[in-house]
N, C-alpha and C. Protein backbone atom coordinates (compact mmCIF):
# COMPACT_ATOMS: atom_id res chain seq x y z
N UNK A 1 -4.17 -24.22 6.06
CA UNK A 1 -3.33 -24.00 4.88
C UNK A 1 -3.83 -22.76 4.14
N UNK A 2 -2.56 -21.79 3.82
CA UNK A 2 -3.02 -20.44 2.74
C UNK A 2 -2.38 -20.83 1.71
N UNK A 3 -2.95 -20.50 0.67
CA UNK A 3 -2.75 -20.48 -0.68
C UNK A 3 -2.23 -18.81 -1.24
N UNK A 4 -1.31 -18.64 -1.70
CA UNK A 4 -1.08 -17.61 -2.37
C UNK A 4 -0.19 -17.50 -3.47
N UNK A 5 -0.85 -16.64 -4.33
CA UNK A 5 0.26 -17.03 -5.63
C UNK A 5 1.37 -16.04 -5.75
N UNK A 6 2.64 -16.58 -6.72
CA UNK A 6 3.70 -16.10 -6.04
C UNK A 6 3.30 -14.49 -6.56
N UNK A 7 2.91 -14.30 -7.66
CA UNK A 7 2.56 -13.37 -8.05
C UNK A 7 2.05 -12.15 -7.13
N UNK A 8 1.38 -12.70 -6.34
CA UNK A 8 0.17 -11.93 -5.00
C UNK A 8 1.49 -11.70 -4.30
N UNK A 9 2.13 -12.97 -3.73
CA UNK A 9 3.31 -12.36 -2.73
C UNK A 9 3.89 -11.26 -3.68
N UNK A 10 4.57 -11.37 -4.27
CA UNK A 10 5.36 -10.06 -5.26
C UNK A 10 5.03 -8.54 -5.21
N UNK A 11 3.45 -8.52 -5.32
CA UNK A 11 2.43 -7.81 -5.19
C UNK A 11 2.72 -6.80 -4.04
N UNK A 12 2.56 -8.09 -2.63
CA UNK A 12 2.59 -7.74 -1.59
C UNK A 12 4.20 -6.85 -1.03
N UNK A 13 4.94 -7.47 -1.59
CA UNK A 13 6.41 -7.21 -1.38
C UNK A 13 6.82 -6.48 -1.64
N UNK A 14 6.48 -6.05 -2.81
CA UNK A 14 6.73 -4.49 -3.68
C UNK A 14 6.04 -3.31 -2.94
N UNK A 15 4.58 -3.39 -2.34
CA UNK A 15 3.65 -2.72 -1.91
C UNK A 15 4.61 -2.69 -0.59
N UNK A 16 5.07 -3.49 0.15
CA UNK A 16 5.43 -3.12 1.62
C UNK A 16 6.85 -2.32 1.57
N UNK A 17 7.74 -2.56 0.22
CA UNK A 17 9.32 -2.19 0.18
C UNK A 17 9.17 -0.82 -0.12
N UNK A 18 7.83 -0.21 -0.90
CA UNK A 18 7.80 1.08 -1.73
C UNK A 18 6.77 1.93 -0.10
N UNK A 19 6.13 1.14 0.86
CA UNK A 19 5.83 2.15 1.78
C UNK A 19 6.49 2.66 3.01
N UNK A 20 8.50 1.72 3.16
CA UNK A 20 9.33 1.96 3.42
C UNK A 20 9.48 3.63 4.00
N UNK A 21 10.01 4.29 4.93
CA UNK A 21 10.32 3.35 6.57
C UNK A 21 9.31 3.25 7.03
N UNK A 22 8.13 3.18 6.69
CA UNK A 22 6.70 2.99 7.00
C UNK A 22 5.70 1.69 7.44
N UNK A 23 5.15 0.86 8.05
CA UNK A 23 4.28 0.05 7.78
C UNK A 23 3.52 0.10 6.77
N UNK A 24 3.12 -0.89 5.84
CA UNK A 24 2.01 -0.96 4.55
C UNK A 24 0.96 -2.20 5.25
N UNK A 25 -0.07 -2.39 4.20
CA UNK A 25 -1.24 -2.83 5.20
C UNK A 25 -1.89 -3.38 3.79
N UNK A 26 -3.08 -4.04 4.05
CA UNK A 26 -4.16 -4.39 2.80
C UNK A 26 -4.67 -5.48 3.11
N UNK A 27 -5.83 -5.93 2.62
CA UNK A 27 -6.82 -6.80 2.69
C UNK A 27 -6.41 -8.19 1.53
N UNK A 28 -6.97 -9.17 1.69
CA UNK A 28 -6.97 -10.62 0.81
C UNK A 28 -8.74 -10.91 0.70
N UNK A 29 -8.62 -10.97 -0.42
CA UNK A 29 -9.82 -11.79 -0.80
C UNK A 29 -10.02 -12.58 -1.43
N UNK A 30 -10.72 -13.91 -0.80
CA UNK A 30 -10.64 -15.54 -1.76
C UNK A 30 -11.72 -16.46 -1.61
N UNK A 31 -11.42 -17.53 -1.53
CA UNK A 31 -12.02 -18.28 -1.59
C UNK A 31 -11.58 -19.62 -0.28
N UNK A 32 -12.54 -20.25 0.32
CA UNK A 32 -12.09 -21.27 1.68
C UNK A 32 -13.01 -22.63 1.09
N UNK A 33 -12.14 -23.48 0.99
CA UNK A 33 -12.47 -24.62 0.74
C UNK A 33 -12.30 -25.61 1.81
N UNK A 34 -12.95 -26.00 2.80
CA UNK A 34 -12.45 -27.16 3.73
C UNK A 34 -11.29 -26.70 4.83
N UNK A 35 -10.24 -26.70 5.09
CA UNK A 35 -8.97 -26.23 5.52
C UNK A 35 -8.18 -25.53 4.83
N UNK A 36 -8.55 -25.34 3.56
CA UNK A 36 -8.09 -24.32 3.06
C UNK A 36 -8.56 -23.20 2.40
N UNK A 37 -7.56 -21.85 2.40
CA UNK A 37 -8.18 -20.66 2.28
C UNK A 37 -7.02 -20.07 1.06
N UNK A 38 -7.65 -19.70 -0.25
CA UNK A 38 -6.97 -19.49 -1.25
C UNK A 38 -7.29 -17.77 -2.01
N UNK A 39 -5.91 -17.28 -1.27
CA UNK A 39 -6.25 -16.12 -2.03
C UNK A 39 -6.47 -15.62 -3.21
N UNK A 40 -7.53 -14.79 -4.10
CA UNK A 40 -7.24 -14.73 -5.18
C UNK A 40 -7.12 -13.26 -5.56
N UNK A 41 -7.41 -12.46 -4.45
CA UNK A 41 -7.49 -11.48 -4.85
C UNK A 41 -6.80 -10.24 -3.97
N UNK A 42 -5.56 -9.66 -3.70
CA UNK A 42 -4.81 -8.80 -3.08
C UNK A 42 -5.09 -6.57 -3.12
N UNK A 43 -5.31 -6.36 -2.18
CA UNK A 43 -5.91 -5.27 -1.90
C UNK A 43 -4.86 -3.97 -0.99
N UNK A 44 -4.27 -3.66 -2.02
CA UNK A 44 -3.02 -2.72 -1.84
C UNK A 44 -3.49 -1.48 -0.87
N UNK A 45 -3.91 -1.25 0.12
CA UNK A 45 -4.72 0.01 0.85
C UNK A 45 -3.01 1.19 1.51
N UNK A 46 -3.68 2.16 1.88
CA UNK A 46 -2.63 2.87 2.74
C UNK A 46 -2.56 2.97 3.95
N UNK A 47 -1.95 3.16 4.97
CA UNK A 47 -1.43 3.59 6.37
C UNK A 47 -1.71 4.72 6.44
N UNK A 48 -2.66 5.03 6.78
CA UNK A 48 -3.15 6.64 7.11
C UNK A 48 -2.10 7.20 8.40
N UNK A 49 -2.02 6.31 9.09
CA UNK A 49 -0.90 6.66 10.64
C UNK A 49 0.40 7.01 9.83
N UNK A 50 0.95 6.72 8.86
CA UNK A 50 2.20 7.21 8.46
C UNK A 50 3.37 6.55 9.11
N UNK A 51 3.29 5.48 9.92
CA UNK A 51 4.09 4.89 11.41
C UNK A 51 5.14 4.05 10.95
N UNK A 52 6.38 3.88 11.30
CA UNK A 52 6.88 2.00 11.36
C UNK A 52 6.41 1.55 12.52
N UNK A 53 5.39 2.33 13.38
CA UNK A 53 5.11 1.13 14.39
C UNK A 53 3.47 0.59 14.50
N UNK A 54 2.92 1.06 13.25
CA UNK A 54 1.76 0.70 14.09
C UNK A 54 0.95 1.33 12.26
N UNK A 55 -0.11 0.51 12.07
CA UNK A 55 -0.77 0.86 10.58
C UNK A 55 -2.56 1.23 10.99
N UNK A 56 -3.33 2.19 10.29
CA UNK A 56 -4.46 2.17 10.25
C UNK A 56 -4.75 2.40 8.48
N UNK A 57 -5.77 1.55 8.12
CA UNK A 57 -6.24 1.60 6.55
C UNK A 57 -7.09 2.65 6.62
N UNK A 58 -6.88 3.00 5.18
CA UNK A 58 -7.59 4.50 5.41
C UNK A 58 -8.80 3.51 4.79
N UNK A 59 -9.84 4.28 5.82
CA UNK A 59 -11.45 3.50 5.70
C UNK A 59 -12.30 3.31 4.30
N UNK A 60 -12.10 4.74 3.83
CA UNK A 60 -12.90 4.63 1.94
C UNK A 60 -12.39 3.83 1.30
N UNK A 61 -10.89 3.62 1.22
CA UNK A 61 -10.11 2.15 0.77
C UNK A 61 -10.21 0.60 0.98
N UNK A 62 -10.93 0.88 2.38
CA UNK A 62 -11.01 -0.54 3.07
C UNK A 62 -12.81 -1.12 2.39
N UNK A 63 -13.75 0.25 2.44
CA UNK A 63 -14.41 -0.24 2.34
C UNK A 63 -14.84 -0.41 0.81
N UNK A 64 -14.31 0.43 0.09
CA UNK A 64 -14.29 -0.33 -1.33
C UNK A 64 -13.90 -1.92 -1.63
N UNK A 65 -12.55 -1.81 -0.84
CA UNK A 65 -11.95 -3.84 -0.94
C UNK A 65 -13.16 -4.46 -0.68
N UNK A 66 -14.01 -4.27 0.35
CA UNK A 66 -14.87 -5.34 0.82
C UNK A 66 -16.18 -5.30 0.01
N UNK A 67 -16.34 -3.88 -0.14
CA UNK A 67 -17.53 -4.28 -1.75
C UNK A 67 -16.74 -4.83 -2.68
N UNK A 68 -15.69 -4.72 -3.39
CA UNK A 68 -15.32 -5.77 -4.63
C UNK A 68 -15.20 -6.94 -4.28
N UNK A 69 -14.82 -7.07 -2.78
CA UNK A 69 -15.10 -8.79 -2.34
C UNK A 69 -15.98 -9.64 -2.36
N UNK A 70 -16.94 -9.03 -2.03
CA UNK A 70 -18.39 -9.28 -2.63
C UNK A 70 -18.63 -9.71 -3.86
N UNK A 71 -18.56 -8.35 -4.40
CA UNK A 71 -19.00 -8.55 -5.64
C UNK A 71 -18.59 -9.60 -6.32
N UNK A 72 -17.13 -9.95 -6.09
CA UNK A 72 -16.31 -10.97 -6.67
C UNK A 72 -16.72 -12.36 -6.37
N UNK A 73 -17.72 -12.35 -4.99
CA UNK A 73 -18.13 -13.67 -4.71
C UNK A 73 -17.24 -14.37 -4.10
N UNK A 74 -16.32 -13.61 -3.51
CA UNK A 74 -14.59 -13.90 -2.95
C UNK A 74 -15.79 -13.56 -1.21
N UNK A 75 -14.47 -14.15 -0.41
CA UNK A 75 -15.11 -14.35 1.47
C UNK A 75 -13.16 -13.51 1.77
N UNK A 76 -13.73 -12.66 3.03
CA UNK A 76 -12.42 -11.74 3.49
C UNK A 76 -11.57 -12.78 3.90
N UNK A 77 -10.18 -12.90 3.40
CA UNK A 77 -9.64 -14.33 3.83
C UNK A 77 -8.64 -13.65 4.94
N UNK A 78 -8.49 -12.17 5.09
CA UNK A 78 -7.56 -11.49 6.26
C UNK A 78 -6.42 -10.23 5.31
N UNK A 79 -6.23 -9.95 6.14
CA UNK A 79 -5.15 -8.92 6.14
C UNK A 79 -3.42 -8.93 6.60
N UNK A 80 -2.82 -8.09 5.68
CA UNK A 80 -1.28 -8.23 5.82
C UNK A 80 -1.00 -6.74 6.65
N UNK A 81 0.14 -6.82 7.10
CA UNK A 81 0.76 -5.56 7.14
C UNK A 81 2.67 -6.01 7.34
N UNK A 82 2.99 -4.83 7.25
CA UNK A 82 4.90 -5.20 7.36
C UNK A 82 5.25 -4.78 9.03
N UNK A 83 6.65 -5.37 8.85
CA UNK A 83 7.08 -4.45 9.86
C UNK A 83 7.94 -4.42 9.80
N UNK A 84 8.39 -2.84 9.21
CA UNK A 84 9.69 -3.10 8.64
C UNK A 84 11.07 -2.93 9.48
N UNK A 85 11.32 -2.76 10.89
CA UNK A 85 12.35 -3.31 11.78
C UNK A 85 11.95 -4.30 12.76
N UNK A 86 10.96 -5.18 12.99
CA UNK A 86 11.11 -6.21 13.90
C UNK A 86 10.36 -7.59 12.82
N UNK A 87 10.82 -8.78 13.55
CA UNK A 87 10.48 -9.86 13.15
C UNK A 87 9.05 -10.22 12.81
N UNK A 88 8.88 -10.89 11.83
CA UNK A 88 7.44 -11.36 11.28
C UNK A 88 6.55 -11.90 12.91
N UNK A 89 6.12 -11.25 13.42
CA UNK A 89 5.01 -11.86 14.35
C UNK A 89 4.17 -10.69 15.26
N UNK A 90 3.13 -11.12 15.60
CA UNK A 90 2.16 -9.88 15.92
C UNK A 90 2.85 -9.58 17.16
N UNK A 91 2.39 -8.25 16.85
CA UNK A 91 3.26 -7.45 18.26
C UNK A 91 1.66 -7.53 19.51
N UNK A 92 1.93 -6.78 20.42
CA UNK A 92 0.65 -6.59 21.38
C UNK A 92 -0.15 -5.81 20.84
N UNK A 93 -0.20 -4.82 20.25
CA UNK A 93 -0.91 -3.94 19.62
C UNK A 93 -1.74 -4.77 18.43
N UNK A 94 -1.06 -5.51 17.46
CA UNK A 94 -1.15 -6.63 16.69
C UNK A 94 -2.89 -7.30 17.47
N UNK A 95 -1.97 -8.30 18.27
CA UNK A 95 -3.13 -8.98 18.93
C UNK A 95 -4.27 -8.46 19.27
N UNK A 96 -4.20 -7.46 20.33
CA UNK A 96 -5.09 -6.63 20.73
C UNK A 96 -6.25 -6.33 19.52
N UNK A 97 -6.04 -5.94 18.61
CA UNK A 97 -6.44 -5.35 17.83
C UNK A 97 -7.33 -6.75 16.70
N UNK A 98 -6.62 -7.66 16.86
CA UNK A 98 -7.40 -8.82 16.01
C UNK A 98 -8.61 -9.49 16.52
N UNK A 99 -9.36 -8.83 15.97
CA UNK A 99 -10.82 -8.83 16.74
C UNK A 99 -11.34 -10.34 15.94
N UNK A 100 -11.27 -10.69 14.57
CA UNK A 100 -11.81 -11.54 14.13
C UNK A 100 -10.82 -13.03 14.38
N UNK A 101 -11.26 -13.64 14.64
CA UNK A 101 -10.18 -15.33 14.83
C UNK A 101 -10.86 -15.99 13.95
N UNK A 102 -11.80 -15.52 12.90
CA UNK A 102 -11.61 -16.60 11.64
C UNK A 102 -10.65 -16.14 10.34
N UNK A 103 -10.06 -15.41 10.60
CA UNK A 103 -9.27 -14.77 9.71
C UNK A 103 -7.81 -14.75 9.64
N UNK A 104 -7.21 -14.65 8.45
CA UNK A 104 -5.36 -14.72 8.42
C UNK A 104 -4.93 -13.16 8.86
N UNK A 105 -3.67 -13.30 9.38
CA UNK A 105 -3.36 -11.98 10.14
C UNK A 105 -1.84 -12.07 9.47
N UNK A 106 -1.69 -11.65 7.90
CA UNK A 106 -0.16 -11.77 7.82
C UNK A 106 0.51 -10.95 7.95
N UNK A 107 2.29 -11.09 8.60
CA UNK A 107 3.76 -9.83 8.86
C UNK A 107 4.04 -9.91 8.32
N UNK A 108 4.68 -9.05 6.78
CA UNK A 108 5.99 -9.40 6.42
C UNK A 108 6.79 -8.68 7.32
N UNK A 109 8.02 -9.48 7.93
CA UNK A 109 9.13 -8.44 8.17
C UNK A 109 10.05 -8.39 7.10
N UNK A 110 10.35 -7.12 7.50
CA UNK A 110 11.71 -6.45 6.07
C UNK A 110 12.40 -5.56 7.33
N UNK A 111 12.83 -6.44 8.26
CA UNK A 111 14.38 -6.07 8.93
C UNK A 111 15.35 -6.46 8.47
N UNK A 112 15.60 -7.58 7.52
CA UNK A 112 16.27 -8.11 6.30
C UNK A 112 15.96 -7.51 5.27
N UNK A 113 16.36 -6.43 4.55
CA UNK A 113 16.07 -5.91 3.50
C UNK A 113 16.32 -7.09 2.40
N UNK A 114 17.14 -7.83 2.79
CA UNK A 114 17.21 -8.89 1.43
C UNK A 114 16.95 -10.68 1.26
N UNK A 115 16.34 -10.27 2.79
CA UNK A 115 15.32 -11.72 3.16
C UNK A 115 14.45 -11.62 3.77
N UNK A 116 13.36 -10.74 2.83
CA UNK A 116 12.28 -10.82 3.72
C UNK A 116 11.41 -11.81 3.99
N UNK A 117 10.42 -12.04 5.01
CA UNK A 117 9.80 -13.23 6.17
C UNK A 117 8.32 -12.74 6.70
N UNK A 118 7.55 -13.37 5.51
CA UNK A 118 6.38 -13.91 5.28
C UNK A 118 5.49 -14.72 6.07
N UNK A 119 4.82 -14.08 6.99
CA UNK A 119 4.31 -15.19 7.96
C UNK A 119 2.83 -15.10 8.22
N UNK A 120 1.67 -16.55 8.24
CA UNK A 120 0.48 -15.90 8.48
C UNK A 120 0.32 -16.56 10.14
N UNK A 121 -0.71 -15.60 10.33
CA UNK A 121 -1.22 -15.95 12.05
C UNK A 121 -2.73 -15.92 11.83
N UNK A 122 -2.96 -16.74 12.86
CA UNK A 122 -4.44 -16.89 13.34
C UNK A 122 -4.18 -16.35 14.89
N UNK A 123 -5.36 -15.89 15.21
CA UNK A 123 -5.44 -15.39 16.53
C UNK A 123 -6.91 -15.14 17.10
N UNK A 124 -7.21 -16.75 18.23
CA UNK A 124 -8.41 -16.34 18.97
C UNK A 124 -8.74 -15.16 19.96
N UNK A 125 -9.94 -15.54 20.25
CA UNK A 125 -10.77 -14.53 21.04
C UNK A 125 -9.61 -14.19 22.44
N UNK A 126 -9.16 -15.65 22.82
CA UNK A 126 -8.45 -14.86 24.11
C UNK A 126 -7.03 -14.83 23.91
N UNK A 127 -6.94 -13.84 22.58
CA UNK A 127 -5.35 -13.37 22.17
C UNK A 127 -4.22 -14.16 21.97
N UNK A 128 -4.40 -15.87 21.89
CA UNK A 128 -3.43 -16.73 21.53
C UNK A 128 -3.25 -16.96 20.01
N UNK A 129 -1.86 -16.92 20.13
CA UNK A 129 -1.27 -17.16 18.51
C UNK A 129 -1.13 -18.21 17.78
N UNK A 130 -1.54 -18.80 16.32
CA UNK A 130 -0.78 -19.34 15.92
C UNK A 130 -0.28 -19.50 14.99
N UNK A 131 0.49 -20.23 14.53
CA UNK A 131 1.45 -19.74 12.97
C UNK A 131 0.49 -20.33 12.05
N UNK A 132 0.27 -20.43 10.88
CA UNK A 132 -0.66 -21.02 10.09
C UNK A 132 0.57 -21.10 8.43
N UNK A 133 0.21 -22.38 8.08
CA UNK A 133 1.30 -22.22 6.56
C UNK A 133 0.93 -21.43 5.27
N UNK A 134 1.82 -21.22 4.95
CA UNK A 134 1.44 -20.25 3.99
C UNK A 134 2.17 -21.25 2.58
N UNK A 135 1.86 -21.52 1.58
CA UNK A 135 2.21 -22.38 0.45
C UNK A 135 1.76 -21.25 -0.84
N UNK A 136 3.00 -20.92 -1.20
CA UNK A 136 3.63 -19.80 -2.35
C UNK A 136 3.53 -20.86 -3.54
N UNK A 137 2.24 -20.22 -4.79
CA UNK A 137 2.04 -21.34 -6.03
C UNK A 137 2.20 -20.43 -6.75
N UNK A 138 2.13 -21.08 -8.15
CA UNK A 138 2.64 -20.83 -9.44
C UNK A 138 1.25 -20.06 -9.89
């Protein structure tokens, strides 16, 4: 179970619609209680690749998030990115690339400009997917 407040989604939504026709990207940092992992803290970074197909965080950005994560006493709860013409789910490049499997791996897609689709993934060591819930709070 993810925890996110609707606020954070909003956050996130605005951040992925304004880096349009582009992929947007960023870090979560929270807190894991038992089975659940509660974000509290959202980390707006850039797409240095410039791509709709494919995102890299520009590194001085990334590594600032993870010192305030710290500092905050917050644990890396994972990373988002969009995609803004195909469906919410990791592509191969996606997978490939998800080196950590204790971590959330969220898509928004915005191929629906006016329903966009919010999805988190987990993904082990030998590249299998799975959907994980995501529960939008007040």
């Amino acid at each position: 179970m993810l925890k996110l407040k609707k606020e954070d989604y909003e956050k996130i939504l605005d951040h992925c619609r304004k880096g349009l026709p582009n992929e947007s990207c960023g870090l979560l940092g929270g807190t894991i209680e038992g089975d659940v992992k509660t974000i509290e803290k959202v980390y707006l970074l850039t797409n240095i690749d410039e791509s709709n197909e494919h995102f890299s965080m520009d590194p001085k950005e990334q590594l600032s998030a993870i010192k305030d994560i710290r500092q905050n006493g917050y644990q890396m709860i994972g990373n988002f990115h969009s995609h803004p013409e195909s469906p919410s789910r990791p592509s191969e490049e996606d997978k490939r690339l998800a080196f950590d499997p204790n971590i959330e791996y969220l898509i928004l897609s915005l191929m629906d400009a006016e329903n966009p689709v919010l999805k988190a993934f987990g993904v082990d060591k030998e590249k299998n997917v799975t959907v994980h819930e995501i529960q939008i709070t007040e």
